[in-house]
PDB file of N, CA and C in Angstrom:
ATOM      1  N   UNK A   1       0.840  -1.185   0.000  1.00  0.00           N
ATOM      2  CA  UNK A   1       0.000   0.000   0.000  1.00  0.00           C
ATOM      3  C   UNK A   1       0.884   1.247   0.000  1.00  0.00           C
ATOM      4  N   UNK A   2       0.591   2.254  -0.741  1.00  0.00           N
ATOM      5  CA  UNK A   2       1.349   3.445  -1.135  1.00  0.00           C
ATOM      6  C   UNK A   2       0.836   4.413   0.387  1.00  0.00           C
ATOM      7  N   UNK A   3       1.998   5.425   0.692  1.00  0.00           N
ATOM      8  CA  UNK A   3       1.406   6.550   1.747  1.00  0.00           C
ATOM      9  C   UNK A   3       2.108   7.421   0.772  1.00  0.00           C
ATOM     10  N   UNK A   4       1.485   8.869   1.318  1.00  0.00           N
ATOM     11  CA  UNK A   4       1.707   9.879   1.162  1.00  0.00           C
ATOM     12  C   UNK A   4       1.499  10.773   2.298  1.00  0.00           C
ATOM     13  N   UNK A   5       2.465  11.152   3.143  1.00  0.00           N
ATOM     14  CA  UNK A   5       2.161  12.418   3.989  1.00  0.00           C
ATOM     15  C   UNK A   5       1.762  11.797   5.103  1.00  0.00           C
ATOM     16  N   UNK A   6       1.724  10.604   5.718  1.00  0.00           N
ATOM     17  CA  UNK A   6       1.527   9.858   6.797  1.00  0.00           C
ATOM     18  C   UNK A   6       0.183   9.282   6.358  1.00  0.00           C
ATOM     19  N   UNK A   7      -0.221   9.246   5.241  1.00  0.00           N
ATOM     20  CA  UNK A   7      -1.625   8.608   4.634  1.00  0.00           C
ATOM     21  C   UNK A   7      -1.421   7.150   4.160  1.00  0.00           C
ATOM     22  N   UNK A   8      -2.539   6.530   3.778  1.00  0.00           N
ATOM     23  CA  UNK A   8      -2.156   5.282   3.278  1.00  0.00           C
ATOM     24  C   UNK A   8      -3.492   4.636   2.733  1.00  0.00           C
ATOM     25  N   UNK A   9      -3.079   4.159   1.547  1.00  0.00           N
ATOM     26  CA  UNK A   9      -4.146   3.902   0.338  1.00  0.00           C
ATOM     27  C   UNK A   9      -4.773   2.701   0.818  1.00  0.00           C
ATOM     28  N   UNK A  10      -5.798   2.443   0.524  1.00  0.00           N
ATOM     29  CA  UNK A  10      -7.015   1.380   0.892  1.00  0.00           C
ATOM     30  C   UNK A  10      -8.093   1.132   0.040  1.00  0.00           C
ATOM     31  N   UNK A  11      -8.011   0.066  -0.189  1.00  0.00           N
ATOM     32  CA  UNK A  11      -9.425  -0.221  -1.153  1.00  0.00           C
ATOM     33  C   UNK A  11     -10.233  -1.237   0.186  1.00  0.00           C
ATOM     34  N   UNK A  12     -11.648  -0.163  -0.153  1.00  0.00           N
ATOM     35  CA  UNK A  12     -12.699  -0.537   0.642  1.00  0.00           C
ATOM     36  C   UNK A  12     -14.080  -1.728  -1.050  1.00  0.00           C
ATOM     37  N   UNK A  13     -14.696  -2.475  -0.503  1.00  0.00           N
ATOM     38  CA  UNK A  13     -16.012  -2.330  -0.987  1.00  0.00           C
ATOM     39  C   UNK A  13     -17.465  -1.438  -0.847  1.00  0.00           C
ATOM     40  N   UNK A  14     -17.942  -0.872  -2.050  1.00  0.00           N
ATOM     41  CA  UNK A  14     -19.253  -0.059  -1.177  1.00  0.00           C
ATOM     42  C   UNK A  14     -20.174  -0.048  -2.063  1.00  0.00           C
ATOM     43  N   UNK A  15     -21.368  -0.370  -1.647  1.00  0.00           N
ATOM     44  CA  UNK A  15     -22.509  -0.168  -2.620  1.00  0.00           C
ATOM     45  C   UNK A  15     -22.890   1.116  -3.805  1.00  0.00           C
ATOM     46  N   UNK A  16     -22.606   0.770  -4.928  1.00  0.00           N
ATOM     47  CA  UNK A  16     -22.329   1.647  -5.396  1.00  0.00           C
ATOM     48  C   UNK A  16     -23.577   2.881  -5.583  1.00  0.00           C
ATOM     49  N   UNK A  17     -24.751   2.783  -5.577  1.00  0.00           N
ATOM     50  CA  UNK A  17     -25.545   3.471  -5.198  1.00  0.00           C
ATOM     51  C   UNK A  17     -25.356   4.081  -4.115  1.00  0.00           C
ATOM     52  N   UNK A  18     -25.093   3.679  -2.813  1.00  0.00           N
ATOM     53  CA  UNK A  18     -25.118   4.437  -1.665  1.00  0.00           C
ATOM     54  C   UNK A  18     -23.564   5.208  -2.042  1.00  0.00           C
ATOM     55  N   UNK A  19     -22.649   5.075  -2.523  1.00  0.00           N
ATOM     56  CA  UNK A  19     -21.617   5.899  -3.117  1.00  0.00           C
ATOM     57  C   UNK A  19     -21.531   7.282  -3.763  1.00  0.00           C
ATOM     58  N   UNK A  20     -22.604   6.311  -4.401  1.00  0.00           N
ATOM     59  CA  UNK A  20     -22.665   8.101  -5.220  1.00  0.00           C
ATOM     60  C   UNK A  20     -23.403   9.075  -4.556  1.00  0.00           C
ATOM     61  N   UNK A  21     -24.626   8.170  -4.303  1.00  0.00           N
ATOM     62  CA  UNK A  21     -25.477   9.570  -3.312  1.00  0.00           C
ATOM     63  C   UNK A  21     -24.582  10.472  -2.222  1.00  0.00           C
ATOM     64  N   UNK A  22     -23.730   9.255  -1.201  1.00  0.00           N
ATOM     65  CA  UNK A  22     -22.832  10.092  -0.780  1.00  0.00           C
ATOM     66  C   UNK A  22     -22.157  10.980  -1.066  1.00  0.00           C
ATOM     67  N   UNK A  23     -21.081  10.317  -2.215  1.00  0.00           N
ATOM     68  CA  UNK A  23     -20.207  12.013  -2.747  1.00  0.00           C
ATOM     69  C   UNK A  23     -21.151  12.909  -3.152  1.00  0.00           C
ATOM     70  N   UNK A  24     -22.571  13.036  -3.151  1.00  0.00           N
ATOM     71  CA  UNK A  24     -23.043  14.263  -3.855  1.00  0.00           C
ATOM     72  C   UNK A  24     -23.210  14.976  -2.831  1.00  0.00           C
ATOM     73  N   UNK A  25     -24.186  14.228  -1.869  1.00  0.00           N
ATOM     74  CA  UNK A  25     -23.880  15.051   0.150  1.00  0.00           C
ATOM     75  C   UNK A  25     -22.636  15.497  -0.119  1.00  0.00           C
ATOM     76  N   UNK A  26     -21.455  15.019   0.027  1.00  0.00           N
ATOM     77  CA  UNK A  26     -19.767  15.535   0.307  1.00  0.00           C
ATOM     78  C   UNK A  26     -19.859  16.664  -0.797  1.00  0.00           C
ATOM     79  N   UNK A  27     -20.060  16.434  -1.442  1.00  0.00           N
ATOM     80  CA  UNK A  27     -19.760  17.483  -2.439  1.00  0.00           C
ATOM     81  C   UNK A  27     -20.508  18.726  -1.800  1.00  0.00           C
ATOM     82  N   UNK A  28     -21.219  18.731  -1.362  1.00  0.00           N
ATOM     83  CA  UNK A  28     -21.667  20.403  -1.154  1.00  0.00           C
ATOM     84  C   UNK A  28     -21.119  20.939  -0.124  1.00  0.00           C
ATOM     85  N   UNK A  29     -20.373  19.819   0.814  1.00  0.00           N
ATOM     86  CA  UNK A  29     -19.821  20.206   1.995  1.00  0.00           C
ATOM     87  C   UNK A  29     -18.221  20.980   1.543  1.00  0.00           C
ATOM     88  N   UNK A  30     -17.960  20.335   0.015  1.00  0.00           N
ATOM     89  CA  UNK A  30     -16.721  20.478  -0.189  1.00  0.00           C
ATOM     90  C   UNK A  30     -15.766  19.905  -0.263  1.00  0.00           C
ATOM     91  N   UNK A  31     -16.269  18.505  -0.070  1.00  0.00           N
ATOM     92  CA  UNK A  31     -15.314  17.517   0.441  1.00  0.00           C
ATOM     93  C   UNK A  31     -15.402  16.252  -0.300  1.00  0.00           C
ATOM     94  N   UNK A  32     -14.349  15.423  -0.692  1.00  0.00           N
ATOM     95  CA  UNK A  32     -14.734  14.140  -1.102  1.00  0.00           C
ATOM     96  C   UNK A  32     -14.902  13.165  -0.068  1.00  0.00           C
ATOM     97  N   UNK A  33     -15.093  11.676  -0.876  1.00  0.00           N
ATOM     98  CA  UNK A  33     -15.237  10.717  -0.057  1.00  0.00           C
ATOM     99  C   UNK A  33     -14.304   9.878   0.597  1.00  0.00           C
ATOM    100  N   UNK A  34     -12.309  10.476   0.680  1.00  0.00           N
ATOM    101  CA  UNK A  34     -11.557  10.080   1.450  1.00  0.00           C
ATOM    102  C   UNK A  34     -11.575  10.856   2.757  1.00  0.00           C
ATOM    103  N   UNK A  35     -11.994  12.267   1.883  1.00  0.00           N
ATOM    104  CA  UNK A  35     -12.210  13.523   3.519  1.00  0.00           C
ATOM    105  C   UNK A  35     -13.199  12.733   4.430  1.00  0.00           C
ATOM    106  N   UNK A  36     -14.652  12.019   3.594  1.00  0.00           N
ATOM    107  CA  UNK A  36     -15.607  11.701   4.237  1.00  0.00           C
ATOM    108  C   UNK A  36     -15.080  10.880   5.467  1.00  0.00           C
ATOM    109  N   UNK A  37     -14.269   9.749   5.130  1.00  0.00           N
ATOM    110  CA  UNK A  37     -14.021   8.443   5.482  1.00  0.00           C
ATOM    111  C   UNK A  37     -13.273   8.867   6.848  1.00  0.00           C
ATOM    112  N   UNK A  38     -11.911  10.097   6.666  1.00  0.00           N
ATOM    113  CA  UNK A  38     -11.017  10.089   7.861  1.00  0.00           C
ATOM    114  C   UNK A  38     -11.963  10.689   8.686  1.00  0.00           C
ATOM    115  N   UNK A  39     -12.663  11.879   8.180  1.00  0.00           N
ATOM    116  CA  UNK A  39     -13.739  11.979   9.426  1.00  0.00           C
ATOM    117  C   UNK A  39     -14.424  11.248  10.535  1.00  0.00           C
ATOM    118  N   UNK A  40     -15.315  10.191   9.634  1.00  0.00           N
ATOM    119  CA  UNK A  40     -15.440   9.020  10.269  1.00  0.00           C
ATOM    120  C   UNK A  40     -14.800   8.211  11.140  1.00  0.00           C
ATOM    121  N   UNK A  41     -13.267   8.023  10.527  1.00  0.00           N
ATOM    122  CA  UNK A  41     -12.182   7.383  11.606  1.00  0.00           C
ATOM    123  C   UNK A  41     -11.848   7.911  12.467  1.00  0.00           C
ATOM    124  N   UNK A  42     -11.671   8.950  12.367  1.00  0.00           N
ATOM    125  CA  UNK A  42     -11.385   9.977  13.111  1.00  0.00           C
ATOM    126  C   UNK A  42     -12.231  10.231  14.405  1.00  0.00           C
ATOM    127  N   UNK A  43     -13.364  10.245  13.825  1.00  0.00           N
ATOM    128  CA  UNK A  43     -14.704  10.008  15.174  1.00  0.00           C
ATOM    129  C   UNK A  43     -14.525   8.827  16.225  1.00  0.00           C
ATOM    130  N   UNK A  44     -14.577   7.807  15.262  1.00  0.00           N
ATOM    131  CA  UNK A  44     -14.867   6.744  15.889  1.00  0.00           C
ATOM    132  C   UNK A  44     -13.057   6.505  16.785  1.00  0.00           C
ATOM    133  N   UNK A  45     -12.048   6.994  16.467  1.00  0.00           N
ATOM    134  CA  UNK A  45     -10.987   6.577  17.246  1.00  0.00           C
ATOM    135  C   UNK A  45     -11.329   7.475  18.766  1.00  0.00           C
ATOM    136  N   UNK A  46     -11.937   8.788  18.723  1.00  0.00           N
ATOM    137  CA  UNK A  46     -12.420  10.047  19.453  1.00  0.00           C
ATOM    138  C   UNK A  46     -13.146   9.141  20.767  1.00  0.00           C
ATOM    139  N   UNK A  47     -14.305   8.347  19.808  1.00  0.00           N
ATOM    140  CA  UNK A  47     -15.782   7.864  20.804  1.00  0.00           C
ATOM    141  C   UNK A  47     -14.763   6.531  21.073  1.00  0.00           C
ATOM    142  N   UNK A  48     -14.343   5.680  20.515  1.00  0.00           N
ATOM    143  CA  UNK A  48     -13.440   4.337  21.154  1.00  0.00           C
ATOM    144  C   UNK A  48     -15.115   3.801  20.384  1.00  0.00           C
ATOM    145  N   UNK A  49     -15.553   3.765  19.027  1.00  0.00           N
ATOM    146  CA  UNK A  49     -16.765   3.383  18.739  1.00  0.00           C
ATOM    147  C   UNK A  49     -17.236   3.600  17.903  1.00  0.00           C
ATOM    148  N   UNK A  50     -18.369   2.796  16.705  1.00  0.00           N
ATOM    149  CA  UNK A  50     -18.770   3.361  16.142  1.00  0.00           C
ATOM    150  C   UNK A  50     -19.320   4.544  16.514  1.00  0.00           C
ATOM    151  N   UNK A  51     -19.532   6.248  16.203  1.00  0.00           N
ATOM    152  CA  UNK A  51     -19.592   7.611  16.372  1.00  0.00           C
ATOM    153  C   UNK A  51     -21.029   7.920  15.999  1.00  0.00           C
ATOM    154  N   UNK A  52     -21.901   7.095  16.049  1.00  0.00           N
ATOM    155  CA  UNK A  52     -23.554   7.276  15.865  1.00  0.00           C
ATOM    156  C   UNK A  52     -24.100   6.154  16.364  1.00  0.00           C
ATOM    157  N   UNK A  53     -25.347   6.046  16.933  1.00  0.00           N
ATOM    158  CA  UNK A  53     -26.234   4.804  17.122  1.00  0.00           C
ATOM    159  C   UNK A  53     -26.568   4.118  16.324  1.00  0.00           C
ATOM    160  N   UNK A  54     -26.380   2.683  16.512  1.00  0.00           N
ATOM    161  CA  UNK A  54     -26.940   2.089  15.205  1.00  0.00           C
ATOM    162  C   UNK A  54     -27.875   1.029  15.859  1.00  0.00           C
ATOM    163  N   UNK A  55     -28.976   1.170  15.188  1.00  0.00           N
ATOM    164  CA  UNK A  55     -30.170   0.072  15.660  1.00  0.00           C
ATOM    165  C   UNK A  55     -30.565  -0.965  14.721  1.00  0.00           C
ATOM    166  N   UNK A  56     -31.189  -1.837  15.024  1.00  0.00           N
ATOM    167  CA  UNK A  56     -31.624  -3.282  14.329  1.00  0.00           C
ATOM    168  C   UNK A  56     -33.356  -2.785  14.794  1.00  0.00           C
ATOM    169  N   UNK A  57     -34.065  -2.107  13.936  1.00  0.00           N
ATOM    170  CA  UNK A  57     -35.530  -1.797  13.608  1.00  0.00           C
ATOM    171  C   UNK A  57     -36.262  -3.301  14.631  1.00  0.00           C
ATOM    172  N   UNK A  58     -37.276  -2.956  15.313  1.00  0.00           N
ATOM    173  CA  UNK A  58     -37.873  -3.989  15.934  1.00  0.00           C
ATOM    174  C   UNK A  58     -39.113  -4.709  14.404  1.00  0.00           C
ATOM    175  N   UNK A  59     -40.078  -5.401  14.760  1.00  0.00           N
ATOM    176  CA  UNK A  59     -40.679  -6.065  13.380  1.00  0.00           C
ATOM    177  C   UNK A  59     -41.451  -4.619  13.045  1.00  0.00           C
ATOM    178  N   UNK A  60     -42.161  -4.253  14.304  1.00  0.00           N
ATOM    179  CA  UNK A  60     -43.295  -3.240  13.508  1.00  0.00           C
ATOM    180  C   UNK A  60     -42.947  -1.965  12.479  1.00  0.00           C
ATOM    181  N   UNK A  61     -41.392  -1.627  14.126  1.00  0.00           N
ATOM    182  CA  UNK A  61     -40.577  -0.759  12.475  1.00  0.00           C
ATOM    183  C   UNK A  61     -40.311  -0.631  11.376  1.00  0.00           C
ATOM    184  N   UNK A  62     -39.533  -2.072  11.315  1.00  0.00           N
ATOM    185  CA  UNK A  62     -38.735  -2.470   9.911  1.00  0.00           C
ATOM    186  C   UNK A  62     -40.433  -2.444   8.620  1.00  0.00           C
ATOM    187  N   UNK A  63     -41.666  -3.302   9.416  1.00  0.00           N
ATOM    188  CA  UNK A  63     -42.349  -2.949   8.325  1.00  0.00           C
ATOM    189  C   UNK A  63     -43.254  -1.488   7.779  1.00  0.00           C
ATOM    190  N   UNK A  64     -42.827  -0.885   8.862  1.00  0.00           N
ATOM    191  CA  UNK A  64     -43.650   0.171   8.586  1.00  0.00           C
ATOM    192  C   UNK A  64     -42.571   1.247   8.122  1.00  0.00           C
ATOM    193  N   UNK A  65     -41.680   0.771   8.211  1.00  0.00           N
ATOM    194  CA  UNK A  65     -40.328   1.439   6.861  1.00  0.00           C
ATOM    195  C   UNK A  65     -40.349   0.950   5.521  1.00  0.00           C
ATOM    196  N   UNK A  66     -40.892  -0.652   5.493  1.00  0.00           N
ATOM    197  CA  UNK A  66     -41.160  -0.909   3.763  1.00  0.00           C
ATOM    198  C   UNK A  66     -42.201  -0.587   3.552  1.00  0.00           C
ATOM    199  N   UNK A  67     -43.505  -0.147   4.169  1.00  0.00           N
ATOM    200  CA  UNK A  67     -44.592   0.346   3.708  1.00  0.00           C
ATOM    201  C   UNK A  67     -44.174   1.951   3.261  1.00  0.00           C
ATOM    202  N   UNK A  68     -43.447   2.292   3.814  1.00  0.00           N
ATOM    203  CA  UNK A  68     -42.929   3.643   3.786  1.00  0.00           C
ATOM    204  C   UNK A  68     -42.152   3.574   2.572  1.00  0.00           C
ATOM    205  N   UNK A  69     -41.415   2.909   2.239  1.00  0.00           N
ATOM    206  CA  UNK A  69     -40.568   3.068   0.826  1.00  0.00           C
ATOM    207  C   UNK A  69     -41.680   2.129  -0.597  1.00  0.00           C
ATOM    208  N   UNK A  70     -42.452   1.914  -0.508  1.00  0.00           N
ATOM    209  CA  UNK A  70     -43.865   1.183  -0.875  1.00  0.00           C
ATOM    210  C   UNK A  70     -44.510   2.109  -1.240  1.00  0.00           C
ATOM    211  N   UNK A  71     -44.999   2.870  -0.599  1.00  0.00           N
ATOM    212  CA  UNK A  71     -46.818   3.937  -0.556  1.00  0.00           C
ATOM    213  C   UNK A  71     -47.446   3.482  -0.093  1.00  0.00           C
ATOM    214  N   UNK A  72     -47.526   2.444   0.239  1.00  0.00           N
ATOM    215  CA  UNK A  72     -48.448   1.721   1.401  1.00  0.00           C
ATOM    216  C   UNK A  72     -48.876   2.274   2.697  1.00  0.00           C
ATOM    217  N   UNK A  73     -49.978   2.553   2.989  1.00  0.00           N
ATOM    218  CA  UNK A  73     -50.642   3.540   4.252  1.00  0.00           C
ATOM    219  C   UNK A  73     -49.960   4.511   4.022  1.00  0.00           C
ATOM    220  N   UNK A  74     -50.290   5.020   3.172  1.00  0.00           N
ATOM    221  CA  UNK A  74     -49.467   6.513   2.850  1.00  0.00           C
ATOM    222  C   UNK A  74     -50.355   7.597   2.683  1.00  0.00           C
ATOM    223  N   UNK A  75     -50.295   8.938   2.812  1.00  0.00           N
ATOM    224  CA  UNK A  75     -51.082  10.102   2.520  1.00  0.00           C
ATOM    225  C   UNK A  75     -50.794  10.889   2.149  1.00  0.00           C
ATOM    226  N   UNK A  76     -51.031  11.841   1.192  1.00  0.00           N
ATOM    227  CA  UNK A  76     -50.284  13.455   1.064  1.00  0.00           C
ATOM    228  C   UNK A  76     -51.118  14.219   2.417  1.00  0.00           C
ATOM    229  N   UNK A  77     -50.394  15.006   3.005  1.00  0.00           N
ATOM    230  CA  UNK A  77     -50.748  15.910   4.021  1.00  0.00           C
ATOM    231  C   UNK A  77     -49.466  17.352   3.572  1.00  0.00           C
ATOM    232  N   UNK A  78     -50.618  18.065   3.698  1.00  0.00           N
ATOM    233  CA  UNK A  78     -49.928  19.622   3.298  1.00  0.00           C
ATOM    234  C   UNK A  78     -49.627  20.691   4.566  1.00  0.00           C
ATOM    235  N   UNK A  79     -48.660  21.391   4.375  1.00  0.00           N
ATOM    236  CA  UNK A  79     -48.023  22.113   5.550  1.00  0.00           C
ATOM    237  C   UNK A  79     -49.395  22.464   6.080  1.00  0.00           C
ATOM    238  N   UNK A  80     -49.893  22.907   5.328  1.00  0.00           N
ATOM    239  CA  UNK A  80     -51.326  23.855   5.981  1.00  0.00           C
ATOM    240  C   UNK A  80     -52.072  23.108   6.628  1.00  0.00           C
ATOM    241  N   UNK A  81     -52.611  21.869   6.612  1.00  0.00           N
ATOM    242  CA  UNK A  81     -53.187  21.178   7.061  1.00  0.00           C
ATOM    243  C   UNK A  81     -52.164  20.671   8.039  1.00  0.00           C
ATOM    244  N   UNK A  82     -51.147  20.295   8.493  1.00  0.00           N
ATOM    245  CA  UNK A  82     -50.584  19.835   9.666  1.00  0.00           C
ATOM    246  C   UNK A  82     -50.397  21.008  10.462  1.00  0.00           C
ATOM    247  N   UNK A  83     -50.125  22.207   9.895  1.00  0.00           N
ATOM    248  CA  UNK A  83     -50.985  23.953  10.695  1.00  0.00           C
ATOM    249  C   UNK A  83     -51.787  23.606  11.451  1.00  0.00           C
ATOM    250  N   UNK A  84     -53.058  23.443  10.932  1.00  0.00           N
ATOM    251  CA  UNK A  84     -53.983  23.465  11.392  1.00  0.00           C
ATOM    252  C   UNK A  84     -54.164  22.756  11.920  1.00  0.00           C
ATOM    253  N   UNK A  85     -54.036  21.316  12.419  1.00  0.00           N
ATOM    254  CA  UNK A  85     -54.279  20.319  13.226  1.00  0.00           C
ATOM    255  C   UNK A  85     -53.210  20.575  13.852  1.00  0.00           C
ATOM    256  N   UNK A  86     -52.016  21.053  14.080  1.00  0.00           N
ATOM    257  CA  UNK A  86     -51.261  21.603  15.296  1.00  0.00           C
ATOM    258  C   UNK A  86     -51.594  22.565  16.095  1.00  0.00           C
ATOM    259  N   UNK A  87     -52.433  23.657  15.306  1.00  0.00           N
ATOM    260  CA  UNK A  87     -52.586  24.991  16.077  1.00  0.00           C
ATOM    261  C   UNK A  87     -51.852  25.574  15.742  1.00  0.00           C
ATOM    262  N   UNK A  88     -50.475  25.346  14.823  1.00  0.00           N
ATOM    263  CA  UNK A  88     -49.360  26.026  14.689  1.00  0.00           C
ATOM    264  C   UNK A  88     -49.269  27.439  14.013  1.00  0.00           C
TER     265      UNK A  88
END
């Protein structure tokens, strides 16, 4: 593996869909997706941890997240109307 500057090259695997969407997030930040990555390491050496919560969805969740990526029990509701049933 090549370094440069106390760096050092790595080939990861990554879904390539979730890839790209990422660098386009990074991109507005300014940043690519090696900046992304040391960040990350960087965190997680900080916390001694992965640096966010990560959960395993219980059943009712997980399905009411594929109904959610589905349309299934789904509604349009408009700012104005969640106004108004807030009081807001």
């Amino acid at each position: 593996m090549a370094t440069t500057h106390g760096k050092i090259r790595t080939n990861v695997y990554l879904d390539a869909e979730i890839k790209r969407k990422a660098q386009e997030i990074f991109k507005r930040y300014g940043m690519g997706l090696s900046d992304a990555f040391n960040i990350f390491l960087a965190q997680a050496v900080m916390q001694q941890g992965i640096p966010f919560e990560v959960k395993i969805p219980n059943e009712e969740t997980a399905q009411t997240i594929k109904d959610a990526r589905t349309g299934k029990n789904m509604s349009h509701v408009s700012i104005e109307e969640l106004k108004k049933e807030t009081g807001a």
